[in-house]
Protein backbone atom coordinates (compact mmCIF):
# COMPACT_ATOMS: atom_id res chain seq x y z
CA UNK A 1 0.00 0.00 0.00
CA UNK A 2 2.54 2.30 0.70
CA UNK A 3 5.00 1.69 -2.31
CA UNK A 4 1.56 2.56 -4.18
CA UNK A 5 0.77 5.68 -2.60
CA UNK A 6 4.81 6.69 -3.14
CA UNK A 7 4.48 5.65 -6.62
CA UNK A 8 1.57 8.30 -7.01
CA UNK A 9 2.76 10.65 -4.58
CA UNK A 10 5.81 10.88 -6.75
CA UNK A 11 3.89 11.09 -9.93
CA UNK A 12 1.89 13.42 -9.54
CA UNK A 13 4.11 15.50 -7.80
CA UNK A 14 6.75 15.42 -10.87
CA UNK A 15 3.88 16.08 -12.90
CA UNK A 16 2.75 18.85 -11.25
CA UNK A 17 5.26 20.31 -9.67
CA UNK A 18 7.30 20.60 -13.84
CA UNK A 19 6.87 24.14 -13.46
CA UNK A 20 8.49 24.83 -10.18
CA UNK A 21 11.28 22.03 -11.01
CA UNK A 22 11.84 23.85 -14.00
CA UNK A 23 12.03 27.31 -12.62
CA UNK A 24 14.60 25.79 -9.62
CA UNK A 25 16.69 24.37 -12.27
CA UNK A 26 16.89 27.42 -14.09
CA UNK A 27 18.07 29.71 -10.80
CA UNK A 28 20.14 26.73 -9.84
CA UNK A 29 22.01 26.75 -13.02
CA UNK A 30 22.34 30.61 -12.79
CA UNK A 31 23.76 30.22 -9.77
CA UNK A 32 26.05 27.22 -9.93
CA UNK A 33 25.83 26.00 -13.80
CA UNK A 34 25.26 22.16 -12.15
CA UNK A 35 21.84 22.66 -10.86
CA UNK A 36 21.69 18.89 -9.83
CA UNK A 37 23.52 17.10 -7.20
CA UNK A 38 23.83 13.41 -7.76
CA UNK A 39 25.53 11.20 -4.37
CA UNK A 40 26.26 7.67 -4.05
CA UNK A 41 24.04 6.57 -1.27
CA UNK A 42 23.40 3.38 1.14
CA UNK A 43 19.59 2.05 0.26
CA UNK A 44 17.19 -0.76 1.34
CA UNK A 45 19.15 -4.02 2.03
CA UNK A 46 22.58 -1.48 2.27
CA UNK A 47 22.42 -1.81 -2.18
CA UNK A 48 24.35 1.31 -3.56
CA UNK A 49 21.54 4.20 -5.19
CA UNK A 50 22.52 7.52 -6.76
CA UNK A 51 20.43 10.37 -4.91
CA UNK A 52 19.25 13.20 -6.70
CA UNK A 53 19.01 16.31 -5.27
CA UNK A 54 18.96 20.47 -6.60
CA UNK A 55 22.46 21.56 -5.75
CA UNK A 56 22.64 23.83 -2.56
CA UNK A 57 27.14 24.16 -2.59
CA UNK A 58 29.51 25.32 -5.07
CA UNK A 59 30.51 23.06 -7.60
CA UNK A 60 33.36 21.13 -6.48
CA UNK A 61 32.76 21.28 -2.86
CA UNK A 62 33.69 18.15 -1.12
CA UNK A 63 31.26 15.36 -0.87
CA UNK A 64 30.60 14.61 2.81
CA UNK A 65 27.74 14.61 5.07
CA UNK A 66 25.97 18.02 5.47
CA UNK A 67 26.82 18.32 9.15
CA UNK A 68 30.90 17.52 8.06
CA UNK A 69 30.48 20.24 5.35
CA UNK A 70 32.11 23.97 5.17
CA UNK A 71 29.15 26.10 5.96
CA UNK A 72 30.83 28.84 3.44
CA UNK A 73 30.24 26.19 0.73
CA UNK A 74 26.65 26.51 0.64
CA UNK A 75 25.25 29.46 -1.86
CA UNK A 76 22.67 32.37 -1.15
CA UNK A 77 20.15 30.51 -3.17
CA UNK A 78 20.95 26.98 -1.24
CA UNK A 79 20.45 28.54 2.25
CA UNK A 80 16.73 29.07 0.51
CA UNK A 81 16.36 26.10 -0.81
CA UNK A 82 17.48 24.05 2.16
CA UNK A 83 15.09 26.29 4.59
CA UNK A 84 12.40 25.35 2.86
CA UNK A 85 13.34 21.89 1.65
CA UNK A 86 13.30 22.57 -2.15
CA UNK A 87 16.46 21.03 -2.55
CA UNK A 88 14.78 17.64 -1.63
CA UNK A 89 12.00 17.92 -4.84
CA UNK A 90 14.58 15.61 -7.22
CA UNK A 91 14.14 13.11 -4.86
CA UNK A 92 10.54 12.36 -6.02
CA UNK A 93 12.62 10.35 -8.84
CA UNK A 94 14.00 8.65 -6.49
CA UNK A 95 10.75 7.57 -5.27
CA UNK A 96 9.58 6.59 -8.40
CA UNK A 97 12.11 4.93 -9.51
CA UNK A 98 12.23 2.36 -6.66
CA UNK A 99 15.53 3.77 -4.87
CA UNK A 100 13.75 5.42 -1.93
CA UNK A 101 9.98 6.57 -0.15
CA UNK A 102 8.29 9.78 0.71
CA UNK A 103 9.00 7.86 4.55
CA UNK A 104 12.04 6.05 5.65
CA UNK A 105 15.35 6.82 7.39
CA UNK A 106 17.09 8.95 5.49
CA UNK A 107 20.18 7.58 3.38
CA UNK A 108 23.64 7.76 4.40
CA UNK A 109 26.81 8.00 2.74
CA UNK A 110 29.13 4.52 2.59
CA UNK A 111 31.74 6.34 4.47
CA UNK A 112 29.59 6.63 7.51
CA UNK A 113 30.93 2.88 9.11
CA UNK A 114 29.02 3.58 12.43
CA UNK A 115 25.79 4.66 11.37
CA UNK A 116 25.64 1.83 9.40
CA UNK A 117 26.74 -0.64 11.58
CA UNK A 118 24.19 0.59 14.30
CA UNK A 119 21.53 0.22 11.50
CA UNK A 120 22.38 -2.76 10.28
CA UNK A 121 22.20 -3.85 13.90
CA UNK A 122 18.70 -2.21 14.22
CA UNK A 123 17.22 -4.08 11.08
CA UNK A 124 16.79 -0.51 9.43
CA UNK A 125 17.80 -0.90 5.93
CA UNK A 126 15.00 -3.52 5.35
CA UNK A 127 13.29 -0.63 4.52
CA UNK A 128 13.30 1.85 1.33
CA UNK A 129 15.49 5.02 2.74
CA UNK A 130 12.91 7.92 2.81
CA UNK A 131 12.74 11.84 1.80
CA UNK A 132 11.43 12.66 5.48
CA UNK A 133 10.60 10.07 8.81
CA UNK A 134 10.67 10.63 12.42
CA UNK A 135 14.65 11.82 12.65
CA UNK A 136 13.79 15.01 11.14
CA UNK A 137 10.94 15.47 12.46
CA UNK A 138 12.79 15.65 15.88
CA UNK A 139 16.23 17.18 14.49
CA UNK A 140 18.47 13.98 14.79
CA UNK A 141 21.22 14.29 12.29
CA UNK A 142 23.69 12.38 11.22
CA UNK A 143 26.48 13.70 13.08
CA UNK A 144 24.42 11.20 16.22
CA UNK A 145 24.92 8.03 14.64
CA UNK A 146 23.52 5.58 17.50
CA UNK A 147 20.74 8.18 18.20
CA UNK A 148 19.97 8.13 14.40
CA UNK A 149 19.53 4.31 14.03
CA UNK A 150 17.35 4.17 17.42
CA UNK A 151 15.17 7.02 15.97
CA UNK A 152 15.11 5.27 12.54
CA UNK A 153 14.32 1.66 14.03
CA UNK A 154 11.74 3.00 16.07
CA UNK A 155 10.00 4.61 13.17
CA UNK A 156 10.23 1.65 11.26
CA UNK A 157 8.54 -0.38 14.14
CA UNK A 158 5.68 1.97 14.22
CA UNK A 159 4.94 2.91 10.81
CA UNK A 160 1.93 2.64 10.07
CA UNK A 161 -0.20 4.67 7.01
CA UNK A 162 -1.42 7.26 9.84
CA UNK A 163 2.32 7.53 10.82
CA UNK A 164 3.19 7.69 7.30
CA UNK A 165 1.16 10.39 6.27
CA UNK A 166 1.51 12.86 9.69
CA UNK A 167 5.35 12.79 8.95
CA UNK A 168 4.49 13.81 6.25
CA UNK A 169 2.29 16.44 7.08
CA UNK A 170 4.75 17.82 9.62
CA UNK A 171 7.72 17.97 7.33
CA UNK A 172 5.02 20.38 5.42
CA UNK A 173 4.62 22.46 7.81
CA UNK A 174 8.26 22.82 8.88
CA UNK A 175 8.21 20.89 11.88
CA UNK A 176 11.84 19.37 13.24
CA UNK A 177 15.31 20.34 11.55
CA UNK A 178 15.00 19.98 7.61
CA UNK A 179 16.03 16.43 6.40
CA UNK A 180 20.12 16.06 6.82
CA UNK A 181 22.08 14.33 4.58
């Protein structure tokens, strides 16, 4: 049920949202002529995705975790687009493609050894890596890799389509930190 609503979610939101992709890829390239950020990330069953994101950092800052990253890096327009989570629309490919949910713990980078061992520990990665979940809803980041995979398992062992959808809802409205990573 859920991979169905994701698979419409994402639809329709690529669908509808064309003109406000297109207009964010068009200030993105303006401002740092690679609009789109592509990162090799850990998905369900720890199998190797490429995530797709609008590009918030100069070109040819270094690829880390947004917590390990120079602050200076990020651009005028990124600091907008990460406040209000615009950076995170690309994603809905993602979603559709298989690679992630609207739900789920959010993916990591390989080089982050603890926070996947404590997941892997936690059963996490049996599920799809998500776009928002119960981490960012209470501002755990990455940089608290045993809090992360307790606040990721216990999502997991609750979600339920009424959990599903009032993450959702609160990620909307701005509630938490804005997804990390």
């Amino acid at each position: 049920m859920v991979r169905l609503i994701d698979v419409l979610a994402a639809f329709l939101g690529l669908l509808l949202g064309t003109p406000l992709l297109a207009v964010l890829w068009l200030v993105c390239w303006s401002d740092t002529r690679a609009p789109l950020f592509r990162q090799e990330r850990v998905g369900r069953y720890q199998q190797s995705f490429v995530l797709i994101k609008f590009r918030t950092m100069r070109s040819g800052t270094a690829s880390v975790a947004t917590h390990l990253a120079d602050a200076s890096a990020v651009t005028a327009f990124g600091r907008f687009l990460r406040r209000t989570k615009l950076d995170e629309l690309p994603q809905l490919w993602n979603v559709l493609r298989g690679d992630m949910s609207l739900v789920g713990p959010r993916p990591c980078l390989f080089n982050q050894e603890e926070l996947i061992s404590e997941r892997a520990a936690r059963g996490v990665f049996e599920a799809r890596p998500g776009i928002t979940g119960l981490a960012q809803i209470r501002g755990v980041d990455m940089s608290m890799p045993e809090l992360l995979a307790k606040t990721d398992a216990e999502m997991m062992e609750g979600l339920d389509i009424c959990q599903y959808f009032h993450y959702i809802f609160l990620t909307c409205l701005g509630k938490g930190n804005r997804p990390l990573g």
